[in-house]
C-alpha atoms as a PDB file:
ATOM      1  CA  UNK A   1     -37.696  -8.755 119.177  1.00  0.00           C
ATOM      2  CA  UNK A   2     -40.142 -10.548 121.181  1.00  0.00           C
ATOM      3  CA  UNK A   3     -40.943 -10.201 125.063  1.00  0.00           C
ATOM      4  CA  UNK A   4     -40.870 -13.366 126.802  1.00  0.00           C
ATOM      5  CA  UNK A   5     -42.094 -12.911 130.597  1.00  0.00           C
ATOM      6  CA  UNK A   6     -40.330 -15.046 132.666  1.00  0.00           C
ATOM      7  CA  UNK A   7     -43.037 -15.556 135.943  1.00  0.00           C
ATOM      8  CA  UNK A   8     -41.306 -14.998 139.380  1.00  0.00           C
ATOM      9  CA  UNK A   9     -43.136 -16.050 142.340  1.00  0.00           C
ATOM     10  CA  UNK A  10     -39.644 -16.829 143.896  1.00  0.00           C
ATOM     11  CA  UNK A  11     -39.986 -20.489 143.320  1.00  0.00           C
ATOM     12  CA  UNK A  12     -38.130 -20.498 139.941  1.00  0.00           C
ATOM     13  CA  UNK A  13     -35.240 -21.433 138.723  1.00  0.00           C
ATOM     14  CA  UNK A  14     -34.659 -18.287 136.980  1.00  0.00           C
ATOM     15  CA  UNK A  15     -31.234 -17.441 136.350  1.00  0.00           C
ATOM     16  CA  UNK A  16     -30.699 -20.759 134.495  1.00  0.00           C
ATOM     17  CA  UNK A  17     -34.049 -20.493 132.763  1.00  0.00           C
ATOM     18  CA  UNK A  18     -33.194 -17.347 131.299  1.00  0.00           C
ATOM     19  CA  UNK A  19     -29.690 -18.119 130.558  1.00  0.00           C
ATOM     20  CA  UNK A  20     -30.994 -20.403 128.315  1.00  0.00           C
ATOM     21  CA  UNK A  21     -33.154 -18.375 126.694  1.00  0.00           C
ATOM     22  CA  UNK A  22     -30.622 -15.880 126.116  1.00  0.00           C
ATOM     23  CA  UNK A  23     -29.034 -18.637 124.260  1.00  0.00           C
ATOM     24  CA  UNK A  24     -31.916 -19.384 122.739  1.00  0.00           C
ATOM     25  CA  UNK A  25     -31.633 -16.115 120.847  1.00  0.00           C
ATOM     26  CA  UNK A  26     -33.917 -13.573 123.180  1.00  0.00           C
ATOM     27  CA  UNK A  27     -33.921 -11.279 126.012  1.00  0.00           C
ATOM     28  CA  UNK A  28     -36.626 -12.502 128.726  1.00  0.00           C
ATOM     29  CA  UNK A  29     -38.031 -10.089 130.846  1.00  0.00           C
ATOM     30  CA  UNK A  30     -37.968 -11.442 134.646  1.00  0.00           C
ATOM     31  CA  UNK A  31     -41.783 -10.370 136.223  1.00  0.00           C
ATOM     32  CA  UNK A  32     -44.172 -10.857 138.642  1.00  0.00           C
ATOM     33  CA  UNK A  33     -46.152  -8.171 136.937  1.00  0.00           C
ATOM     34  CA  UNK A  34     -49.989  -8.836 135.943  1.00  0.00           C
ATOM     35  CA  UNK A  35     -49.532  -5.944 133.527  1.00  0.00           C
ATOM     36  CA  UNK A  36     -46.378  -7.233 132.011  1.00  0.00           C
ATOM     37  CA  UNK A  37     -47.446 -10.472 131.860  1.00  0.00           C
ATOM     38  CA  UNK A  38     -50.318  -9.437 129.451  1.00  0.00           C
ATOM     39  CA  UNK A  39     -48.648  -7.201 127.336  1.00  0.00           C
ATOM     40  CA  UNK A  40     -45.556 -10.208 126.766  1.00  0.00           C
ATOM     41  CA  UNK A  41     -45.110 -11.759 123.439  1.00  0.00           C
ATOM     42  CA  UNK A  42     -45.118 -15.099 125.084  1.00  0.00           C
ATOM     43  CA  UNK A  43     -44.744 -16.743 128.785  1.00  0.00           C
ATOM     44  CA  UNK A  44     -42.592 -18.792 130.774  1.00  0.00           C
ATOM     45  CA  UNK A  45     -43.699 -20.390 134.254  1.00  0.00           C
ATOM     46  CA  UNK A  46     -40.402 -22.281 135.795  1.00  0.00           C
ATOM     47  CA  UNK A  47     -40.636 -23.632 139.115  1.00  0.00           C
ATOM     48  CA  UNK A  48     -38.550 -25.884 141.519  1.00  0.00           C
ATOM     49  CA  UNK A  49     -39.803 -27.040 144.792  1.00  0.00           C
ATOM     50  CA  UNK A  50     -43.163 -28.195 146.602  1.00  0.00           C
ATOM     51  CA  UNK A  51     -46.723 -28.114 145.376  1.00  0.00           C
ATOM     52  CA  UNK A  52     -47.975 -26.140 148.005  1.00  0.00           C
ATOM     53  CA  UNK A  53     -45.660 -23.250 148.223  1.00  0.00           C
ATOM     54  CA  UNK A  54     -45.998 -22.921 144.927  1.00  0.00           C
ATOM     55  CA  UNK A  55     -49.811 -22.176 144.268  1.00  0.00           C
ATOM     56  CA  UNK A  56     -49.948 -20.337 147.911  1.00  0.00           C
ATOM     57  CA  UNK A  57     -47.081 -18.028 146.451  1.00  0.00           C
ATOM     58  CA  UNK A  58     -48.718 -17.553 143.236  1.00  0.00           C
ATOM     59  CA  UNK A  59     -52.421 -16.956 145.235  1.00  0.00           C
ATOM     60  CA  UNK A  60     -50.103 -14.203 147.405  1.00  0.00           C
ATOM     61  CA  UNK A  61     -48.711 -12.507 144.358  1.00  0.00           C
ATOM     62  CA  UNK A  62     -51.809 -12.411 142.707  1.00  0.00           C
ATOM     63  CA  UNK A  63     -50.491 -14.145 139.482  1.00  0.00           C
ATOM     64  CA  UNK A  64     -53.228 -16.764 138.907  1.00  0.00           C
ATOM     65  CA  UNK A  65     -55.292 -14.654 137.343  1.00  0.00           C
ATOM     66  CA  UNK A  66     -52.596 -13.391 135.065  1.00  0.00           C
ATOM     67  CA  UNK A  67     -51.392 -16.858 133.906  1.00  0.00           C
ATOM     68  CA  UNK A  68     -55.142 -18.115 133.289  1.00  0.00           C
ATOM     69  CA  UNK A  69     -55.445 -14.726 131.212  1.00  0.00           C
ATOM     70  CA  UNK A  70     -52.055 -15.588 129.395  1.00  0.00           C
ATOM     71  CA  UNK A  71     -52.908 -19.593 128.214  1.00  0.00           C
ATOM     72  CA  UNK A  72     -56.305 -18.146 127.249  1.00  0.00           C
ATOM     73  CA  UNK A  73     -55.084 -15.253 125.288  1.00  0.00           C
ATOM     74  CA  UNK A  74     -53.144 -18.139 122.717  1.00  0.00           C
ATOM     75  CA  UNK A  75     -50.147 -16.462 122.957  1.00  0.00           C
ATOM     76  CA  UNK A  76     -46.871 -19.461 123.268  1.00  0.00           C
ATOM     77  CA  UNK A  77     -46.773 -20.335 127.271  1.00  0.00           C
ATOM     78  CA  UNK A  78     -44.272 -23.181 128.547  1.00  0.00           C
ATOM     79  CA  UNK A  79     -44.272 -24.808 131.853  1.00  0.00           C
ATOM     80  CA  UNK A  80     -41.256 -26.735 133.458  1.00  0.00           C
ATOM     81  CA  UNK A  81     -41.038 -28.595 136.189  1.00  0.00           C
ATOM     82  CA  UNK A  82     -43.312 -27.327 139.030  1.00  0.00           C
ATOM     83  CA  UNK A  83     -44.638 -25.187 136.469  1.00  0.00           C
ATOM     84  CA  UNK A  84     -46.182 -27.892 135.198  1.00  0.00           C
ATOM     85  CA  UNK A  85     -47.620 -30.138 138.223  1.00  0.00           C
ATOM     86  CA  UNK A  86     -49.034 -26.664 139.351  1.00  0.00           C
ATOM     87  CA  UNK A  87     -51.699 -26.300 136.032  1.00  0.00           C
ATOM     88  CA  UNK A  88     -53.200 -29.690 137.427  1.00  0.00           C
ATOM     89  CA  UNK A  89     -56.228 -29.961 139.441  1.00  0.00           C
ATOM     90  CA  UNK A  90     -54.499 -31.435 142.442  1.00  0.00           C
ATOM     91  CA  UNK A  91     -51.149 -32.779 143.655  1.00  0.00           C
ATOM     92  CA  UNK A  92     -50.754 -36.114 146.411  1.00  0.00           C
ATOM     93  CA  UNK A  93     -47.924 -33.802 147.364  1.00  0.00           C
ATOM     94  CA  UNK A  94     -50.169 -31.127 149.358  1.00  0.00           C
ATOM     95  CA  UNK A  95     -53.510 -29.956 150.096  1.00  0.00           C
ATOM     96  CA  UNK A  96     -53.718 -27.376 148.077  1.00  0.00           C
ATOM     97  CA  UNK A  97     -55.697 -27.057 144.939  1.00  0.00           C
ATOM     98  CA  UNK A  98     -54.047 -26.425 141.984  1.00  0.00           C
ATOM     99  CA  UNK A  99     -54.285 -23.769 139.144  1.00  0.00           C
ATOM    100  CA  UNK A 100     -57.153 -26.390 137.763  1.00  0.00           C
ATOM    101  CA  UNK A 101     -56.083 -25.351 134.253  1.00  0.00           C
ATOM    102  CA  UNK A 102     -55.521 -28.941 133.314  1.00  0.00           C
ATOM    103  CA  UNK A 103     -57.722 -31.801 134.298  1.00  0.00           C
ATOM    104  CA  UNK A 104     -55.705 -34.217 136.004  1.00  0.00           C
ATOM    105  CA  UNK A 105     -53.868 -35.085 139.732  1.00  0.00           C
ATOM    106  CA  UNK A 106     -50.222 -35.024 140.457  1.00  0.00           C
ATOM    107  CA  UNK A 107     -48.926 -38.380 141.599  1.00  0.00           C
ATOM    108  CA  UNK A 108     -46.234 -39.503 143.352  1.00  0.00           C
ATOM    109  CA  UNK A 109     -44.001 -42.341 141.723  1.00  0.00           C
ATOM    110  CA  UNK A 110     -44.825 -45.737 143.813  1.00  0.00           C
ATOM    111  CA  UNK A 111     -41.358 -47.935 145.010  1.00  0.00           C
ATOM    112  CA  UNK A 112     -40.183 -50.525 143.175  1.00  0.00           C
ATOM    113  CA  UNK A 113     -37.128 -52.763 144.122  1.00  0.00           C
ATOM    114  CA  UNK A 114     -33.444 -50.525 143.281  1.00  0.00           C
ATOM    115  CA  UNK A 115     -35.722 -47.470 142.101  1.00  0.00           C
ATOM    116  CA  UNK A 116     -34.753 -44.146 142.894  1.00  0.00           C
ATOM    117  CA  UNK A 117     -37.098 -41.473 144.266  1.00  0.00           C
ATOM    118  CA  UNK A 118     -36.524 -38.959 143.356  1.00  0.00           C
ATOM    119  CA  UNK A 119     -36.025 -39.421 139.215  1.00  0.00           C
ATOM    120  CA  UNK A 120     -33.156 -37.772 139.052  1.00  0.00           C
ATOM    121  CA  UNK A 121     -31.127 -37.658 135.748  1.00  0.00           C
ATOM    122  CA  UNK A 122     -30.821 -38.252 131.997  1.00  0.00           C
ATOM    123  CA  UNK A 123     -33.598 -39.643 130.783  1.00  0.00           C
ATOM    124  CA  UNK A 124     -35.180 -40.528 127.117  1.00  0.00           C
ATOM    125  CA  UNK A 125     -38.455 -38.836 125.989  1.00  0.00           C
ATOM    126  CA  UNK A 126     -41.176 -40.779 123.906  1.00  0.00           C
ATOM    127  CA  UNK A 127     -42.386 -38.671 121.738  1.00  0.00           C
ATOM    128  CA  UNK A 128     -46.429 -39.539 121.286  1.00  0.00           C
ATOM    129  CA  UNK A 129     -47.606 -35.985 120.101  1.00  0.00           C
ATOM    130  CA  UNK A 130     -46.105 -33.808 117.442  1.00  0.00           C
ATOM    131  CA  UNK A 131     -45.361 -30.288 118.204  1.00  0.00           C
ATOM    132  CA  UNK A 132     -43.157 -27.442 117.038  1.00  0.00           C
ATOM    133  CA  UNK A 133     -40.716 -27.711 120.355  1.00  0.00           C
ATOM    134  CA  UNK A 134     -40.075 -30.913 119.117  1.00  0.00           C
ATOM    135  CA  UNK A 135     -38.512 -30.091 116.106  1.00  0.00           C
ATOM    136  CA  UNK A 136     -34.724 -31.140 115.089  1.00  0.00           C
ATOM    137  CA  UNK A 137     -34.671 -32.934 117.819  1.00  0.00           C
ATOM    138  CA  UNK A 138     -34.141 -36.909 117.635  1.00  0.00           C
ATOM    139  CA  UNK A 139     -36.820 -39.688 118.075  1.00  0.00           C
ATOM    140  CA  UNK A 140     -36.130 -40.789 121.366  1.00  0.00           C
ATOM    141  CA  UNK A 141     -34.252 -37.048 122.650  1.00  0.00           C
ATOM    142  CA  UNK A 142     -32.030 -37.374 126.080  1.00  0.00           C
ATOM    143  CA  UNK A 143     -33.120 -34.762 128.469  1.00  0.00           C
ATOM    144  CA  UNK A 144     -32.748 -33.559 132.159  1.00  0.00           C
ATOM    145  CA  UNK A 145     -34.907 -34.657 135.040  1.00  0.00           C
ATOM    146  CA  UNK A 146     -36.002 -33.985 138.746  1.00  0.00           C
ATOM    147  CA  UNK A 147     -38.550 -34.815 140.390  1.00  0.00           C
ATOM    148  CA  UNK A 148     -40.749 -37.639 142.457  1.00  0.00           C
ATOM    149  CA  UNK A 149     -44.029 -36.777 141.205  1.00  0.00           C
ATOM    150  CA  UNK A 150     -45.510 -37.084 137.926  1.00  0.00           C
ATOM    151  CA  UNK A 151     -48.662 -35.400 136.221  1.00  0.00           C
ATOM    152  CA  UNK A 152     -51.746 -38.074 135.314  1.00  0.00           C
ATOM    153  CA  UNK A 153     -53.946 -35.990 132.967  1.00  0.00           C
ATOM    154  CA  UNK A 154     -57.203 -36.772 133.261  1.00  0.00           C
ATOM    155  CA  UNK A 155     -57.250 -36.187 128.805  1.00  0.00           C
ATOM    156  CA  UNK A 156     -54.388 -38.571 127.342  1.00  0.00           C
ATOM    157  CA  UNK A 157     -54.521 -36.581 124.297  1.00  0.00           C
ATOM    158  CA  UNK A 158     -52.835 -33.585 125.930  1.00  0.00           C
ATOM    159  CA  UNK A 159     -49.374 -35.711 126.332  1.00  0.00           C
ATOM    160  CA  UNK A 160     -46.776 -34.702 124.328  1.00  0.00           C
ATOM    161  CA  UNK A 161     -44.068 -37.283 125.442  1.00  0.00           C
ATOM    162  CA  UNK A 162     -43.898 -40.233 128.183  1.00  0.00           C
ATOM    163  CA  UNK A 163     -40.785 -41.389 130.147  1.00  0.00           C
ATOM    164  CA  UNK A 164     -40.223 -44.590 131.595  1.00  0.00           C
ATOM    165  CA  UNK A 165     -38.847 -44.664 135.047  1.00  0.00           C
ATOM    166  CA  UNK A 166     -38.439 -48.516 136.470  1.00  0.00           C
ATOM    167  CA  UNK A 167     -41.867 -50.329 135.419  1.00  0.00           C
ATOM    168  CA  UNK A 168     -43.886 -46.730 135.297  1.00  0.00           C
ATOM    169  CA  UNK A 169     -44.183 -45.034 132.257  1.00  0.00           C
ATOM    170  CA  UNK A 170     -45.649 -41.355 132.762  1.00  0.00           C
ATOM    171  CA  UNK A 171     -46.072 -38.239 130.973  1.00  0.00           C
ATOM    172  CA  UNK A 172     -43.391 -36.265 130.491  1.00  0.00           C
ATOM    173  CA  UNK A 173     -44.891 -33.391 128.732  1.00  0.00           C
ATOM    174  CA  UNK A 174     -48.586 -31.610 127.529  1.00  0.00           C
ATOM    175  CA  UNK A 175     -49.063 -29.891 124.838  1.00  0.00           C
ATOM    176  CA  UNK A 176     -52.918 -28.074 124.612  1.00  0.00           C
ATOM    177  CA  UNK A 177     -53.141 -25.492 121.533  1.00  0.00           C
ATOM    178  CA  UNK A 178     -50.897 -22.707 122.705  1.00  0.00           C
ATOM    179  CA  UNK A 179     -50.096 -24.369 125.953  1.00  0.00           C
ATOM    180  CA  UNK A 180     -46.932 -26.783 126.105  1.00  0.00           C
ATOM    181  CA  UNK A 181     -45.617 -27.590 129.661  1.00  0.00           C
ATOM    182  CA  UNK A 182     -42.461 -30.215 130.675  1.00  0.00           C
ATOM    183  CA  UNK A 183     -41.836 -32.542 133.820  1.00  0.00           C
ATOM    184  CA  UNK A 184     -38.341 -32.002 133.114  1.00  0.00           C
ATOM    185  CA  UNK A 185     -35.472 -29.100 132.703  1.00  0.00           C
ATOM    186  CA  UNK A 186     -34.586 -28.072 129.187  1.00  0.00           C
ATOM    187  CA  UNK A 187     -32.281 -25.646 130.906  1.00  0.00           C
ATOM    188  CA  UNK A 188     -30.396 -28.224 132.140  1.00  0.00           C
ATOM    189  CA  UNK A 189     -30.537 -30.473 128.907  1.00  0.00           C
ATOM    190  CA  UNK A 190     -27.761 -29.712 127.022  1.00  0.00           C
ATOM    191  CA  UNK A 191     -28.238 -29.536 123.308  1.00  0.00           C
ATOM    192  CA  UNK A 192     -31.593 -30.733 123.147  1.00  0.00           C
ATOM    193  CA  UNK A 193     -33.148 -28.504 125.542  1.00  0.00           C
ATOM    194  CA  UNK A 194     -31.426 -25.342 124.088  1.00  0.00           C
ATOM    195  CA  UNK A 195     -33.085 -26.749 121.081  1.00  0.00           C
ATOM    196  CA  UNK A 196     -36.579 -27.023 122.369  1.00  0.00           C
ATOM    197  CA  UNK A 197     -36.068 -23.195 123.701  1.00  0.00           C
ATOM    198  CA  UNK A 198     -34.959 -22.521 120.617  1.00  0.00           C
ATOM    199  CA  UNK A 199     -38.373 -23.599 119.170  1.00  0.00           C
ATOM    200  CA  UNK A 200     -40.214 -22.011 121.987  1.00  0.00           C
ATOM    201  CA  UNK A 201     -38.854 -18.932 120.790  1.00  0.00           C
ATOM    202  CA  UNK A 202     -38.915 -18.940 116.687  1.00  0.00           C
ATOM    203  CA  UNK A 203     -42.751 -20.315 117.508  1.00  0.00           C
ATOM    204  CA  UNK A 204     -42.876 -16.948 119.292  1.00  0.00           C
ATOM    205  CA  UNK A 205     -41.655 -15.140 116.819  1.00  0.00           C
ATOM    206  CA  UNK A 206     -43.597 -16.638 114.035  1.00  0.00           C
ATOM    207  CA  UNK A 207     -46.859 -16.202 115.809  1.00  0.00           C
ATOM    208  CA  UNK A 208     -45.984 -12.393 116.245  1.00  0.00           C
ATOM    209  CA  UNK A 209     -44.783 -11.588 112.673  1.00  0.00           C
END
């Protein structure tokens, strides 16, 4: 069976994440590890929270490094949530520089008339890239979200999917080679997100084999 490294800089939401990949059909390994990291079958950086906190617990654990080493290596890596705004260069949420490991800033969403900050709740992805955790799922999939800032990739051709929120239609997911990170929680996500874990997994194990 596959290792799947789980990244704890205790800013994740990790007992849901991994219950869903235990559903998923795997056994993740929980780690804030550098060597564990490198020697997993494929990696998983959750997050929930602030910008900041985030990258200055990652710089105090030492883990940037071992993530950079992991996307480079090509073996399957998924961000979700935080773990995705904190790949970007920058976020208007802090001062802190990101990971820089996509080209982009983090934005917040700007107020419209009866629109909720945060995004908060189902929500339907547009689909603009195919990509293996996309598959089975429907055109237009219902999924989980939470959050008031979005990512703005400085490369459109690394978004995977969009959501529309009021008049502002953002990305909702990158994909880049080996690299696929989501703004929202396919932990959360019922069927569909135990679907795309589902794909995050077999497109582990199909990589390794």
């Amino acid at each position: 069976m596959s290792v799947i490294a789980v990244v704890d800089y205790g800013m994740g939401n990790l007992h849901s994440v991994c219950k869903g990949l235990e559903k998923a059909g795997t056994t993740p390994k929980v780690t804030n590890s550098a060597k564990e990291i490198a020697q997993a079958d494929a990696v998983v950086l959750p997050g929930v929270g602030s910008f900041d906190p985030a990258v200055k617990q990652l710089r105090s654990h030492d883990l940037v490094e071992p993530i950079k080493d992991a996307i480079a290596s090509g073996k399957p890596f998924l961000g979700i949530c935080l773990g995705l705004q904190i790949l970007f260069d920058s976020s208007e949420e802090g001062i802190e520089p990101g990971l820089g490991i996509i080209a982009g800033t983090v934005r917040k969403f700007k107020s419209e008339p009866d629109l909720t900050i945060p995004h908060m709740g189902w929500n339907q992805l547009q689909i603009t890239q195919q990509t293996s955790v996309w598959d089975q799922l429907s055109d237009q999939p219902w999924v989980y979200f939470v959050h008031s800032y979005y990512v703005d990739p400085s490369d459109r051709a690394v978004t995977a999917a969009n959501v529309t929120h009021g008049s502002q239609t953002v990305t909702a997911a990158i994909r880049r080679d080996n690299l696929t990170a989501v703004q929202f929680h396919p932990e959360k996500s019922s069927t569909t997100g135990l679907q795309i874990l589902s794909n995050f997994v077999q497109q582990t194990l199909t990589i390794n084999n």
